[in-house]
PDB file of N, CA and C in Angstrom:
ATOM      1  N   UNK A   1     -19.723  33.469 -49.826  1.00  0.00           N
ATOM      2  CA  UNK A   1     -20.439  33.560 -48.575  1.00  0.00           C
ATOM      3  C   UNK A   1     -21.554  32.521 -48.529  1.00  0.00           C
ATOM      4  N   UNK A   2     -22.362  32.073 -49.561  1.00  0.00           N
ATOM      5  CA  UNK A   2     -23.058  31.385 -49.687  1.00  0.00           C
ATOM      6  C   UNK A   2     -22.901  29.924 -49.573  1.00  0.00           C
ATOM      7  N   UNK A   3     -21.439  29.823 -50.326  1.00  0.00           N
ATOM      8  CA  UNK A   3     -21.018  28.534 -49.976  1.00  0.00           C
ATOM      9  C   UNK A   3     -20.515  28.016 -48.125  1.00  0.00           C
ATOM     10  N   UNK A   4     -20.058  28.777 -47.869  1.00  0.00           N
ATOM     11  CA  UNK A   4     -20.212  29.009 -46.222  1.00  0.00           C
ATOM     12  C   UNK A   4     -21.015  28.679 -45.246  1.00  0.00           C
ATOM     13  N   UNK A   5     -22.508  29.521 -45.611  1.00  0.00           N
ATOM     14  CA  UNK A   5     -23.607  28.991 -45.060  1.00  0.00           C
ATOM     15  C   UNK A   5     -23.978  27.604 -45.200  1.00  0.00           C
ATOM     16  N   UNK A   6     -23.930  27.031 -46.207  1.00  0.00           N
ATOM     17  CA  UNK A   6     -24.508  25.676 -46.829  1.00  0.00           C
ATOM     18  C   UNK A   6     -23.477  24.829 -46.011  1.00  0.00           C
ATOM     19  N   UNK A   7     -22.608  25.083 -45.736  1.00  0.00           N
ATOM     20  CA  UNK A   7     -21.578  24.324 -45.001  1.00  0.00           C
ATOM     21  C   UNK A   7     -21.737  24.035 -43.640  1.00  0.00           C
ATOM     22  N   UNK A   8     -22.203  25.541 -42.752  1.00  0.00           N
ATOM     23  CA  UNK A   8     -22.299  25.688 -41.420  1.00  0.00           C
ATOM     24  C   UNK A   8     -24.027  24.626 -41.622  1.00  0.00           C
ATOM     25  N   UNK A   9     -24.708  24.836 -42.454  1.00  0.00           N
ATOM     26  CA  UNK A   9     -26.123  23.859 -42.093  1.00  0.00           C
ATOM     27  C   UNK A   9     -25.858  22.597 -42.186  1.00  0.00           C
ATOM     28  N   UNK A  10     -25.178  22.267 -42.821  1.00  0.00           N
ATOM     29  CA  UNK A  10     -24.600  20.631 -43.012  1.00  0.00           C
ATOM     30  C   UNK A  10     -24.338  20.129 -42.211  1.00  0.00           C
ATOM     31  N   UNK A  11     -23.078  20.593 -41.273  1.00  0.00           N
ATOM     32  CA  UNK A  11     -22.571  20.403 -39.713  1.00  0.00           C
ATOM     33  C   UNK A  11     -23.498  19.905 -38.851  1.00  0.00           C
ATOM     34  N   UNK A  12     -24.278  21.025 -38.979  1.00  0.00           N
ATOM     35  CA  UNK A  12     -25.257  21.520 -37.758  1.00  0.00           C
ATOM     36  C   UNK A  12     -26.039  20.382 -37.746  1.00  0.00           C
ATOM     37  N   UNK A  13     -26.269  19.942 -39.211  1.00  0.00           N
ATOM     38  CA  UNK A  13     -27.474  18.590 -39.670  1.00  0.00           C
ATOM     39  C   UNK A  13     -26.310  17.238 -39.021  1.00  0.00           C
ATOM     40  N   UNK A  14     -25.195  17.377 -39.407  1.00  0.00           N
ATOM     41  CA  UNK A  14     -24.931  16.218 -39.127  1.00  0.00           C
ATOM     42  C   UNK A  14     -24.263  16.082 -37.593  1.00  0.00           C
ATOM     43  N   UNK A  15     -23.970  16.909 -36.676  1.00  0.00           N
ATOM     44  CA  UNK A  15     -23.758  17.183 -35.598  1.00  0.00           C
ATOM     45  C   UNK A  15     -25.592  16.757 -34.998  1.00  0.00           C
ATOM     46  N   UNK A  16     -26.245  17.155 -35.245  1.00  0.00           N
ATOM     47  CA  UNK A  16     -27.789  17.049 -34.953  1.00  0.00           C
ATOM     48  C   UNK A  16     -28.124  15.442 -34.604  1.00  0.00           C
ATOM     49  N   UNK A  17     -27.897  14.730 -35.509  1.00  0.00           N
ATOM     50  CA  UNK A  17     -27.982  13.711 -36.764  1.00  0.00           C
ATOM     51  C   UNK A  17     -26.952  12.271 -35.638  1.00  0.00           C
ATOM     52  N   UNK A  18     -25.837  13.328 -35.156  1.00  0.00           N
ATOM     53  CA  UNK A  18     -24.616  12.017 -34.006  1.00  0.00           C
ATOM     54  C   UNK A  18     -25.268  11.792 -32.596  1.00  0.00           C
ATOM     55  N   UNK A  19     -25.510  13.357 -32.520  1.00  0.00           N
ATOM     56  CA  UNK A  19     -25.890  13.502 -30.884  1.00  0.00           C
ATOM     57  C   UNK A  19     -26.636  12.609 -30.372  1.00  0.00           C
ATOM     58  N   UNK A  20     -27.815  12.170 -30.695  1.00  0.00           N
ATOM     59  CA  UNK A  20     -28.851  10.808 -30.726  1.00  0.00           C
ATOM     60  C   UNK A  20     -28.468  10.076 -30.129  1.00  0.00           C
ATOM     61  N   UNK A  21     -27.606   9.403 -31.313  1.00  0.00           N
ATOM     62  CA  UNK A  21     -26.851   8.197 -31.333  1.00  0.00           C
ATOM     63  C   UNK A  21     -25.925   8.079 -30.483  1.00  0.00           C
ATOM     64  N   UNK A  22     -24.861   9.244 -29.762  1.00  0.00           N
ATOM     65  CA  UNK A  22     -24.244   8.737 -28.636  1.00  0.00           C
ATOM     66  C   UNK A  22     -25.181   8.783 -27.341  1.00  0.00           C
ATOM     67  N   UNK A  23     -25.546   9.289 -27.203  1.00  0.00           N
ATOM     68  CA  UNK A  23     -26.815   9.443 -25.956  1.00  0.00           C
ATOM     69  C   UNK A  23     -27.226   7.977 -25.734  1.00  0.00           C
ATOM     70  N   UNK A  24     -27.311   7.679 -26.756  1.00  0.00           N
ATOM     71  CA  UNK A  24     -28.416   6.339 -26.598  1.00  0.00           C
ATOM     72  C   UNK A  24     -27.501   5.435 -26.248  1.00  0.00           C
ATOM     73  N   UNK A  25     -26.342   5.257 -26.233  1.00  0.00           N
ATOM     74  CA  UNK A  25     -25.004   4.353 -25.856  1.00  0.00           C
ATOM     75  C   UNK A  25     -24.744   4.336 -24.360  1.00  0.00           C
ATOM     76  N   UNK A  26     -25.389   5.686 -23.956  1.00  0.00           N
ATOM     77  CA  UNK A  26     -24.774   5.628 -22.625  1.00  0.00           C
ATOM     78  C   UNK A  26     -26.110   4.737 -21.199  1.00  0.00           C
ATOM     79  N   UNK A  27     -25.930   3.598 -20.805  1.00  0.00           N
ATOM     80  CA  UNK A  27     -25.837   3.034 -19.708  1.00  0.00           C
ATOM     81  C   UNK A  27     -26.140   3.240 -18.308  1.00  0.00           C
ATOM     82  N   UNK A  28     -27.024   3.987 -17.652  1.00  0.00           N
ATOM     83  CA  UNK A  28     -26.932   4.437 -16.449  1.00  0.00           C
ATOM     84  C   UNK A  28     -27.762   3.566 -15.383  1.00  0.00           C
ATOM     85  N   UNK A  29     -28.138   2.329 -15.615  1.00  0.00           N
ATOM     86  CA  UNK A  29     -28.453   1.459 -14.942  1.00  0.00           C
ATOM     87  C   UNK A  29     -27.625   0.360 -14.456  1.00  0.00           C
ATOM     88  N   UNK A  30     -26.637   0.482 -15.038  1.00  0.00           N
ATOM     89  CA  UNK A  30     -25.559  -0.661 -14.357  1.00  0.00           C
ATOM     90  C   UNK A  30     -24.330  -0.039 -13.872  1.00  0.00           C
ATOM     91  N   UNK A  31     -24.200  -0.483 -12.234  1.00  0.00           N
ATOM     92  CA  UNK A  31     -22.602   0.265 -11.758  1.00  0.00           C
ATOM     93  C   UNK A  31     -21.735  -0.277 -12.048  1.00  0.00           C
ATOM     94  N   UNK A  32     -20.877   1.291 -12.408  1.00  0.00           N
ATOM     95  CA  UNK A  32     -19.070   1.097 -12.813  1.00  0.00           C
ATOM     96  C   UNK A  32     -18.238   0.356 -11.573  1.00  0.00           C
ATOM     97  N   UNK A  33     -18.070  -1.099 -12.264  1.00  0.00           N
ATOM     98  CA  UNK A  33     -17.146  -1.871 -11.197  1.00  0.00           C
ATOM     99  C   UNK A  33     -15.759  -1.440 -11.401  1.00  0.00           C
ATOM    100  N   UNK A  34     -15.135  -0.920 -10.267  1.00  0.00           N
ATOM    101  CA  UNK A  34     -13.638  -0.700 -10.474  1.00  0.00           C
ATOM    102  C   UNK A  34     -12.894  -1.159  -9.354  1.00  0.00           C
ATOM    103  N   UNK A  35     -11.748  -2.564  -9.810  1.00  0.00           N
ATOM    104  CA  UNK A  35     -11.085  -3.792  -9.569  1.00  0.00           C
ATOM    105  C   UNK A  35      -9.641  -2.974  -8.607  1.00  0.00           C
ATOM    106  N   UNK A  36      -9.896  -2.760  -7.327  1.00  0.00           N
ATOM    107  CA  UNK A  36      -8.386  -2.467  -6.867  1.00  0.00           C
ATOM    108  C   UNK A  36      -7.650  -3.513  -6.279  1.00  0.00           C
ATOM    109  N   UNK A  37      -6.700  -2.679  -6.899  1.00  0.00           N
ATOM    110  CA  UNK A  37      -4.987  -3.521  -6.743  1.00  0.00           C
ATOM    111  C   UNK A  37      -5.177  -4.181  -4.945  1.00  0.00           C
ATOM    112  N   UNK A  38      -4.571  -5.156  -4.866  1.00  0.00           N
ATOM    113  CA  UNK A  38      -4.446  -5.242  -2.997  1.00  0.00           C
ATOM    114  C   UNK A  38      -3.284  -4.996  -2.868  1.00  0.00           C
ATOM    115  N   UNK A  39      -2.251  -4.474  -2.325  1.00  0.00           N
ATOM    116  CA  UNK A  39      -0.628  -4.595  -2.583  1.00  0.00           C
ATOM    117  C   UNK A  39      -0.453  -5.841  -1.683  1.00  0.00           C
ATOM    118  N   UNK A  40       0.701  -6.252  -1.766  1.00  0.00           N
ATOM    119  CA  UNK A  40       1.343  -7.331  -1.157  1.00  0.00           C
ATOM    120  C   UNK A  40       2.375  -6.887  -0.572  1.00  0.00           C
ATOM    121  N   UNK A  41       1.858  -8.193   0.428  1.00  0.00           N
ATOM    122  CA  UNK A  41       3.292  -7.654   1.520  1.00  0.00           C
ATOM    123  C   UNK A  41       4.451  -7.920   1.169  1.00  0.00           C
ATOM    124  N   UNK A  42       6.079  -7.495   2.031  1.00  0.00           N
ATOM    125  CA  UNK A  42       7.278  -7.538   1.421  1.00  0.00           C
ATOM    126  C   UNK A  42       7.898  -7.326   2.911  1.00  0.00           C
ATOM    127  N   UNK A  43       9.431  -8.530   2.720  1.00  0.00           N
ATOM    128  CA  UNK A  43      10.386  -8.176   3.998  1.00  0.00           C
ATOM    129  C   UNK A  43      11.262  -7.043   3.972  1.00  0.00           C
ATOM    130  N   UNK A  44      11.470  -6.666   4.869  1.00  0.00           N
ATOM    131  CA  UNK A  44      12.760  -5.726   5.097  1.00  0.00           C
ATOM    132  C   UNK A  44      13.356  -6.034   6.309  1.00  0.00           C
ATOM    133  N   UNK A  45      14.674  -6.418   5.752  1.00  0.00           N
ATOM    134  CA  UNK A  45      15.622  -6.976   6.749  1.00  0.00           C
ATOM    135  C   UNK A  45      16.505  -5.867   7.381  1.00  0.00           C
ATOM    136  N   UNK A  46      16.802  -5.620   8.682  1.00  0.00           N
ATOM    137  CA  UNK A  46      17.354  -4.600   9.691  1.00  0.00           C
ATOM    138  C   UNK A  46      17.519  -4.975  10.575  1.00  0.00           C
ATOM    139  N   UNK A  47      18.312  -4.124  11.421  1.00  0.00           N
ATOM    140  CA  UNK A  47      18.756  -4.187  12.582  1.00  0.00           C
ATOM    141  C   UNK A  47      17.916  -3.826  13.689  1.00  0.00           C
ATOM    142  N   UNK A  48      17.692  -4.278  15.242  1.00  0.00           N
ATOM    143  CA  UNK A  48      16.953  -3.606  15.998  1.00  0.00           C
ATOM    144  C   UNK A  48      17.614  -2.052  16.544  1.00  0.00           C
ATOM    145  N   UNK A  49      16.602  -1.424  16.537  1.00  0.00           N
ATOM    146  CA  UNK A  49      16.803  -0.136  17.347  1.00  0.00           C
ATOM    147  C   UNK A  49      16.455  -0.128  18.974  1.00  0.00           C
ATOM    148  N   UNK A  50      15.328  -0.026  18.988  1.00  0.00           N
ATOM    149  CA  UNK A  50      14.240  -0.333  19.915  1.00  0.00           C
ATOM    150  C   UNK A  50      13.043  -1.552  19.859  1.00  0.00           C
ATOM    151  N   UNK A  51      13.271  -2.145  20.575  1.00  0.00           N
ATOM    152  CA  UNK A  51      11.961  -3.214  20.649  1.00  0.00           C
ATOM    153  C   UNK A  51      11.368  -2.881  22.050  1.00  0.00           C
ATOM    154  N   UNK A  52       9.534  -2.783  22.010  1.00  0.00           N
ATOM    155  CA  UNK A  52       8.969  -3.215  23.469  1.00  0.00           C
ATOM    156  C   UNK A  52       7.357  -3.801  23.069  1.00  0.00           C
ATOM    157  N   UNK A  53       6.454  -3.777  23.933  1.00  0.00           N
ATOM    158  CA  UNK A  53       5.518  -4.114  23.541  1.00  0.00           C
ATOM    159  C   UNK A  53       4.682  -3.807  22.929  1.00  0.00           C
ATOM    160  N   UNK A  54       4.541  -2.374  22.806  1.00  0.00           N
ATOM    161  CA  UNK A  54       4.061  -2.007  21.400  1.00  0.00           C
ATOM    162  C   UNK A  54       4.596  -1.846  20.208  1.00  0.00           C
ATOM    163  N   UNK A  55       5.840  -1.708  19.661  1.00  0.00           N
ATOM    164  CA  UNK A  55       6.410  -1.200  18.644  1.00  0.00           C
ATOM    165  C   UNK A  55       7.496  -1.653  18.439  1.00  0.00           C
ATOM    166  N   UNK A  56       8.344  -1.821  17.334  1.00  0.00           N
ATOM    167  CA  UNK A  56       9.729  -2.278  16.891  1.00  0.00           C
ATOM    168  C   UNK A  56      10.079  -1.179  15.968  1.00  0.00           C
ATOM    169  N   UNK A  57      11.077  -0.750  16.472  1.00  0.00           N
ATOM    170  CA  UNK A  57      11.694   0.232  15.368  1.00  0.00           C
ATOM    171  C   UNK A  57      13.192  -0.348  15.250  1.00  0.00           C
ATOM    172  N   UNK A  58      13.178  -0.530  13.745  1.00  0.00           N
ATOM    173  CA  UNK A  58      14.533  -1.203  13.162  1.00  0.00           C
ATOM    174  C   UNK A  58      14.985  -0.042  12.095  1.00  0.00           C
ATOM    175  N   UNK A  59      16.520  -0.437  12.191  1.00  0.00           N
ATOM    176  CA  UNK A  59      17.125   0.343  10.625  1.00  0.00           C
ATOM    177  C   UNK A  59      17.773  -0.555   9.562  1.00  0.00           C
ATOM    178  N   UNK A  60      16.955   0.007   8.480  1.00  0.00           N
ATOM    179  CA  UNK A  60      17.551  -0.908   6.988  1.00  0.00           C
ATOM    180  C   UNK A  60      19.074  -1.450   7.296  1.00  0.00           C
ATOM    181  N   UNK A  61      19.234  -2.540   6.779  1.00  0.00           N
ATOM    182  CA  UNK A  61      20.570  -3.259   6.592  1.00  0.00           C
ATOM    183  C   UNK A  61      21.314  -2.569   5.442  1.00  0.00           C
ATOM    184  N   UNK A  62      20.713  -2.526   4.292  1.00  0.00           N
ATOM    185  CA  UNK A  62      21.131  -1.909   3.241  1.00  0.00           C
ATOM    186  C   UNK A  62      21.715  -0.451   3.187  1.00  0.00           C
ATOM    187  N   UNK A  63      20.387   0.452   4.250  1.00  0.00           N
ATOM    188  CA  UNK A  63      20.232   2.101   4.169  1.00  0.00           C
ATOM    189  C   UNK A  63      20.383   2.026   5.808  1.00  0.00           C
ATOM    190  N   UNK A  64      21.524   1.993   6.650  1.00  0.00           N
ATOM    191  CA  UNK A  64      20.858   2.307   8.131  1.00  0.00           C
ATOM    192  C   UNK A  64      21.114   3.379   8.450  1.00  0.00           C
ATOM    193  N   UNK A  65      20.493   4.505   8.029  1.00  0.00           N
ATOM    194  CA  UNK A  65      20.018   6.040   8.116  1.00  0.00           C
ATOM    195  C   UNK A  65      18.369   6.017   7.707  1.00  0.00           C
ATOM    196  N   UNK A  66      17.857   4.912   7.299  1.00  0.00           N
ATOM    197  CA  UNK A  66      16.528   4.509   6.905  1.00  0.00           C
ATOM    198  C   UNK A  66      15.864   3.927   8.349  1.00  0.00           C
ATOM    199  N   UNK A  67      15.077   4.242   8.890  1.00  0.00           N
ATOM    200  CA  UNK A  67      14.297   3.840  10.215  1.00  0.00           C
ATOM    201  C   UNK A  67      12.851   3.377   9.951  1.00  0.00           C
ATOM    202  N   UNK A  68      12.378   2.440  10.431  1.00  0.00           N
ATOM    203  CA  UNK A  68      11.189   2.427  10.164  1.00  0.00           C
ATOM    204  C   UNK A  68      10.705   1.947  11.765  1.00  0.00           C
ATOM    205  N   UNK A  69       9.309   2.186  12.005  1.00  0.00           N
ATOM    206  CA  UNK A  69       8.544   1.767  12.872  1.00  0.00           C
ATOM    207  C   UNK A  69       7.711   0.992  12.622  1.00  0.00           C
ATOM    208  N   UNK A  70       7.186   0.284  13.247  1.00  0.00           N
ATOM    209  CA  UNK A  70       6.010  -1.009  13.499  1.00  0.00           C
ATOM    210  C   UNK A  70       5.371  -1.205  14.784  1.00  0.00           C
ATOM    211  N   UNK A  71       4.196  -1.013  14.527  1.00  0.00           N
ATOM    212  CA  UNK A  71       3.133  -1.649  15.680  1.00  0.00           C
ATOM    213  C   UNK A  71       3.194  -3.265  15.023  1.00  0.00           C
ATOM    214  N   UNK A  72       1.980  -3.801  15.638  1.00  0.00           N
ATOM    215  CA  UNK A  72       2.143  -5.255  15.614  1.00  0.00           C
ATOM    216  C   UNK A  72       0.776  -5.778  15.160  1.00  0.00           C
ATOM    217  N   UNK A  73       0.241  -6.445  14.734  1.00  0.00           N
ATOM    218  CA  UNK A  73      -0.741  -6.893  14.294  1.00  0.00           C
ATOM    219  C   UNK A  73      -0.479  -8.225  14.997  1.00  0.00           C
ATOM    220  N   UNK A  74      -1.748  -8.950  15.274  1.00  0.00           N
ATOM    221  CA  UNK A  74      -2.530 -10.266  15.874  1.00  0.00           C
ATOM    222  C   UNK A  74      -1.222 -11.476  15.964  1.00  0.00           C
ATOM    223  N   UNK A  75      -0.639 -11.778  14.798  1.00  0.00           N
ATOM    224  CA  UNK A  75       0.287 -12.500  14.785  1.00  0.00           C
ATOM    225  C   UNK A  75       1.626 -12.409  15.222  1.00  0.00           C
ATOM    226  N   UNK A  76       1.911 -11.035  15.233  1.00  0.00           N
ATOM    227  CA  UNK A  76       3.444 -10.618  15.527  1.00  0.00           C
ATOM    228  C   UNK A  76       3.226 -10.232  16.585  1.00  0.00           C
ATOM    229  N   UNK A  77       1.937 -10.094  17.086  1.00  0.00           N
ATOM    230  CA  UNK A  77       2.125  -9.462  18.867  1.00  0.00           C
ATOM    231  C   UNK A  77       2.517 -11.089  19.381  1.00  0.00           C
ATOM    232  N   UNK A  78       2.173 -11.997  19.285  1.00  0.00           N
ATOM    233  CA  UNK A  78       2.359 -12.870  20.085  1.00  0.00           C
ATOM    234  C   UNK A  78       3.759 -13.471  19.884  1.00  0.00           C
ATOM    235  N   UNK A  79       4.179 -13.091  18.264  1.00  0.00           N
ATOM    236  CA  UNK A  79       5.619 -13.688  18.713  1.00  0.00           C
ATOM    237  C   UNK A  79       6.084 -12.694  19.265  1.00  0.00           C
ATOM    238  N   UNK A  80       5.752 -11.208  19.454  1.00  0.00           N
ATOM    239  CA  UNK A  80       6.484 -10.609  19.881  1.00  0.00           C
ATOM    240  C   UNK A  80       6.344 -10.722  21.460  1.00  0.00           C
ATOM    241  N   UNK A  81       5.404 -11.164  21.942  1.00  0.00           N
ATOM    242  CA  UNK A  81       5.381 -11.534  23.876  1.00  0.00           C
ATOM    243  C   UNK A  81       5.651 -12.856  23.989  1.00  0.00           C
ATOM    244  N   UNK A  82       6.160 -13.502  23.045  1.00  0.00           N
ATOM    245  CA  UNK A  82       7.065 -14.406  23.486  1.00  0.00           C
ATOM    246  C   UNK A  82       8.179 -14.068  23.501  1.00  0.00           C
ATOM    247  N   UNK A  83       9.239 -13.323  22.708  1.00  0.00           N
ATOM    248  CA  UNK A  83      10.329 -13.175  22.615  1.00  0.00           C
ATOM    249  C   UNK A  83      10.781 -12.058  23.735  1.00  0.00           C
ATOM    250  N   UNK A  84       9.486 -11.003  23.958  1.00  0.00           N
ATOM    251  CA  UNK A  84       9.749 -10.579  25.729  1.00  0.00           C
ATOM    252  C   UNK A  84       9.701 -11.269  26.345  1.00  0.00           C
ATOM    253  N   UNK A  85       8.950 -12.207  26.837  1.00  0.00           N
ATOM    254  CA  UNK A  85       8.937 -12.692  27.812  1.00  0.00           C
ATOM    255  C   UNK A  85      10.375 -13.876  27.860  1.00  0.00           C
ATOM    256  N   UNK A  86      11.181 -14.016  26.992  1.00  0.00           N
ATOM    257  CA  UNK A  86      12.499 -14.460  27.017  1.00  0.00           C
ATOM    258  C   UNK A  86      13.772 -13.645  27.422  1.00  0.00           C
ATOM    259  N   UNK A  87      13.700 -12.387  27.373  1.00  0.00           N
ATOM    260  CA  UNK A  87      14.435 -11.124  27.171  1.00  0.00           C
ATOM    261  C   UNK A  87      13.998 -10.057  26.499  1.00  0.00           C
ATOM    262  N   UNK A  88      13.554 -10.572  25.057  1.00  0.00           N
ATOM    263  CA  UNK A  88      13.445  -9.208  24.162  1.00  0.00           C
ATOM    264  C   UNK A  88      14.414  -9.247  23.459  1.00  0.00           C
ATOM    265  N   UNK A  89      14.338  -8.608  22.336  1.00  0.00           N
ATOM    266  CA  UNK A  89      15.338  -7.907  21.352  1.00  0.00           C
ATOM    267  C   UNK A  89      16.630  -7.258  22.166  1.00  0.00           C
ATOM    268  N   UNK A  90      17.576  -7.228  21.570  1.00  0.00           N
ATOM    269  CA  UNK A  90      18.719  -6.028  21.924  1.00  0.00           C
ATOM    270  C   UNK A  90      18.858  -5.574  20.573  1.00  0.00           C
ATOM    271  N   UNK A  91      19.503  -4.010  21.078  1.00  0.00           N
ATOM    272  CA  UNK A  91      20.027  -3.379  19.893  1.00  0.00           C
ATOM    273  C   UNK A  91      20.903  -4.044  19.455  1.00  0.00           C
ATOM    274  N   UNK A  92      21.045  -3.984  18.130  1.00  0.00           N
ATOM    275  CA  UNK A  92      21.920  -4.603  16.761  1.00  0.00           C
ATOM    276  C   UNK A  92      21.358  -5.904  16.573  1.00  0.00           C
ATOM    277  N   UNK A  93      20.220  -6.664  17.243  1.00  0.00           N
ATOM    278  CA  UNK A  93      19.770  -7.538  16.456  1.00  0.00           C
ATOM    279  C   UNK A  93      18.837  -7.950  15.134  1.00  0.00           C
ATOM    280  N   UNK A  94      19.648  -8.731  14.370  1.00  0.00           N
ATOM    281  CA  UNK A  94      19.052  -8.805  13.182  1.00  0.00           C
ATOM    282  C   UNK A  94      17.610  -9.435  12.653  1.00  0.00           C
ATOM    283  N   UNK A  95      16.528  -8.549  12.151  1.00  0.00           N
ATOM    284  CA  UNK A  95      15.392  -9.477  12.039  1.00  0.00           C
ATOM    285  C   UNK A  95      15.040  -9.144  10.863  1.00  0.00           C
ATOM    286  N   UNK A  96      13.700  -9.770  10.617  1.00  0.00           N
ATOM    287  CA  UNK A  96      13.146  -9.213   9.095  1.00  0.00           C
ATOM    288  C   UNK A  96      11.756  -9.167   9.396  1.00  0.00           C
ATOM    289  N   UNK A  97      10.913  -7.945   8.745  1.00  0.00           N
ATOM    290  CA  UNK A  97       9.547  -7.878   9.189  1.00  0.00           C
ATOM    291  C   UNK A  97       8.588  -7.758   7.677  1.00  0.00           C
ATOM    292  N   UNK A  98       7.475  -8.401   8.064  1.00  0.00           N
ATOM    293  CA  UNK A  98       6.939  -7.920   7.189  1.00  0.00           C
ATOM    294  C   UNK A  98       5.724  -7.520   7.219  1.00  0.00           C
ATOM    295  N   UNK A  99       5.674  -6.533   6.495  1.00  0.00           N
ATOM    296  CA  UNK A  99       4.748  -5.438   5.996  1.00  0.00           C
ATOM    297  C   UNK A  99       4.200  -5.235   4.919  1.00  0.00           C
ATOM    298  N   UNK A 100       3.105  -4.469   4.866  1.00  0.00           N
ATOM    299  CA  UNK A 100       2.651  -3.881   3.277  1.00  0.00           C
ATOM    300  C   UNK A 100       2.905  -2.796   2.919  1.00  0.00           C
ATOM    301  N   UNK A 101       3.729  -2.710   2.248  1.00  0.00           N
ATOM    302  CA  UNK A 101       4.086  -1.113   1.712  1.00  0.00           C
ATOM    303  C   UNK A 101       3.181  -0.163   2.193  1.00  0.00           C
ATOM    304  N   UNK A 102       3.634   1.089   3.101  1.00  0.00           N
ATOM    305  CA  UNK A 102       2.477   2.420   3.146  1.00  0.00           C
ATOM    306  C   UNK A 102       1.918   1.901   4.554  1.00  0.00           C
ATOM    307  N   UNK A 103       2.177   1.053   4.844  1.00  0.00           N
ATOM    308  CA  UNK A 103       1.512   0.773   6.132  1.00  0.00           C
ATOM    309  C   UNK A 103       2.377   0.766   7.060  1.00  0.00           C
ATOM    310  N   UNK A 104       2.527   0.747   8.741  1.00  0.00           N
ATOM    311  CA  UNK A 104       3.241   0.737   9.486  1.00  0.00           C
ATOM    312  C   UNK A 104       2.952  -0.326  10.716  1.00  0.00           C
ATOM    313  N   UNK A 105       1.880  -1.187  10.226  1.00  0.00           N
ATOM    314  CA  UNK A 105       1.996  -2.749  11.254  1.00  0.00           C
ATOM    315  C   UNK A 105       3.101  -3.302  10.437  1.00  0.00           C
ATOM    316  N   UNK A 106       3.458  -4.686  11.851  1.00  0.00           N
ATOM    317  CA  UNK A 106       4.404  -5.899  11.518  1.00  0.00           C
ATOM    318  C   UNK A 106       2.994  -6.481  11.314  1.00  0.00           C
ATOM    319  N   UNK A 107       3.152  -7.820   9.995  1.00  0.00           N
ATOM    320  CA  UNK A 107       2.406  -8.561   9.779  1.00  0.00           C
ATOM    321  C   UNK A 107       2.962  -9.793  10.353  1.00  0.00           C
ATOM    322  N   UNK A 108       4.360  -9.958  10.352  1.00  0.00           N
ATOM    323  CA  UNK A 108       5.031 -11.174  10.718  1.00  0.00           C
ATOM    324  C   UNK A 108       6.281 -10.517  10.936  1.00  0.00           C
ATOM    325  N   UNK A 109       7.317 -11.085  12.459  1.00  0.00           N
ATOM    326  CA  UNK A 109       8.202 -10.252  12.670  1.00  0.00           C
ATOM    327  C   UNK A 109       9.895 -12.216  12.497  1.00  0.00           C
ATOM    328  N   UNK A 110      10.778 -12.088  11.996  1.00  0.00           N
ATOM    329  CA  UNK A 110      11.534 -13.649  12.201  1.00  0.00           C
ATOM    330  C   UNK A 110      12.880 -12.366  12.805  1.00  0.00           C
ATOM    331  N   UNK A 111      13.304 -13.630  13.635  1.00  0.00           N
ATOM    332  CA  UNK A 111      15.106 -13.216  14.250  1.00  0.00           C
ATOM    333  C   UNK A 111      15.064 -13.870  15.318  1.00  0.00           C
ATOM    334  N   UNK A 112      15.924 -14.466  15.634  1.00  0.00           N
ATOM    335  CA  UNK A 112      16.659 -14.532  17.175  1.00  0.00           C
ATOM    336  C   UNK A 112      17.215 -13.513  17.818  1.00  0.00           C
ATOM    337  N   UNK A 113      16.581 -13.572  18.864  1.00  0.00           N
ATOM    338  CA  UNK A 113      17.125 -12.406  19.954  1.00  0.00           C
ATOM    339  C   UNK A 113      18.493 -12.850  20.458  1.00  0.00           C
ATOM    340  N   UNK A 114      19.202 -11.997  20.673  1.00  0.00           N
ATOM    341  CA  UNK A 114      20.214 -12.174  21.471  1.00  0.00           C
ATOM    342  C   UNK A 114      20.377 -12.588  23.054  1.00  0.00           C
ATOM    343  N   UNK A 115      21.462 -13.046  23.635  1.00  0.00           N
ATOM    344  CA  UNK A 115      21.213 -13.152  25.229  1.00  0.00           C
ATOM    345  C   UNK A 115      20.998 -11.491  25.517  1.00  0.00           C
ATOM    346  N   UNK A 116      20.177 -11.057  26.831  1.00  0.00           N
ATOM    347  CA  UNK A 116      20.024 -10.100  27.579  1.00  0.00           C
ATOM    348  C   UNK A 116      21.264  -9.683  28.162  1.00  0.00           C
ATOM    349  N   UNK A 117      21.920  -8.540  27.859  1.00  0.00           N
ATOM    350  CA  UNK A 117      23.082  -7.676  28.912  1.00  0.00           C
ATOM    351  C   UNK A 117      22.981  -7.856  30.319  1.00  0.00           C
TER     352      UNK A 117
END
């Protein structure tokens, strides 16, 4: 039992003895910089569904049971009121848009439209 005790004071001394010393390591005057990822954008090539002036909704070439939607951002609105103001998209035309993953603007929309029905 004795040897026991002498054991639990030892700890205690050298547990006593660390605590200090990490304390004194820790930093609270300078902020934790933390570096996020930007993702990058990526095409996906499809077919038109619907095109108008707000939105393009195409289906994957690969998956066309896969749909996606798009508003338009600064650059793709204007090709996109040019290519209305030619006709527009028809369904089954082929384009490729791109986007940033998780997001649902066109950053940049490429295809030739078809002639108008």
């Amino acid at each position: 039992m004795k040897r026991a005790s002498i054991l639990a004071v030892f700890l205690v001394a050298i547990a006593g003895v660390a605590a200090p010393a990490v304390h004194a390591q820790v930093d609270t005057n300078s902020p934790i910089v933390v570096r996020q990822n930007t993702p990058k954008a990526v095409w996906i090539k499809g077919n038109v569904v619907h095109a108008d002036g707000k939105s393009i909704v195409i289906s994957e070439l690969n998956n066309p049971r896969a749909l996606h939607t798009f508003t338009y951002s600064g650059k793709s609105l204007a090709v996109m009121t040019k290519v209305l103001n030619e006709g527009g998209y028809q369904v089954g035309d082929k384009v490729k848009v791109q986007y940033v993953p998780g997001s649902t603007v066109a950053l940049d929309i490429h295809g030739r439209p078809s002639k108008p029905h």
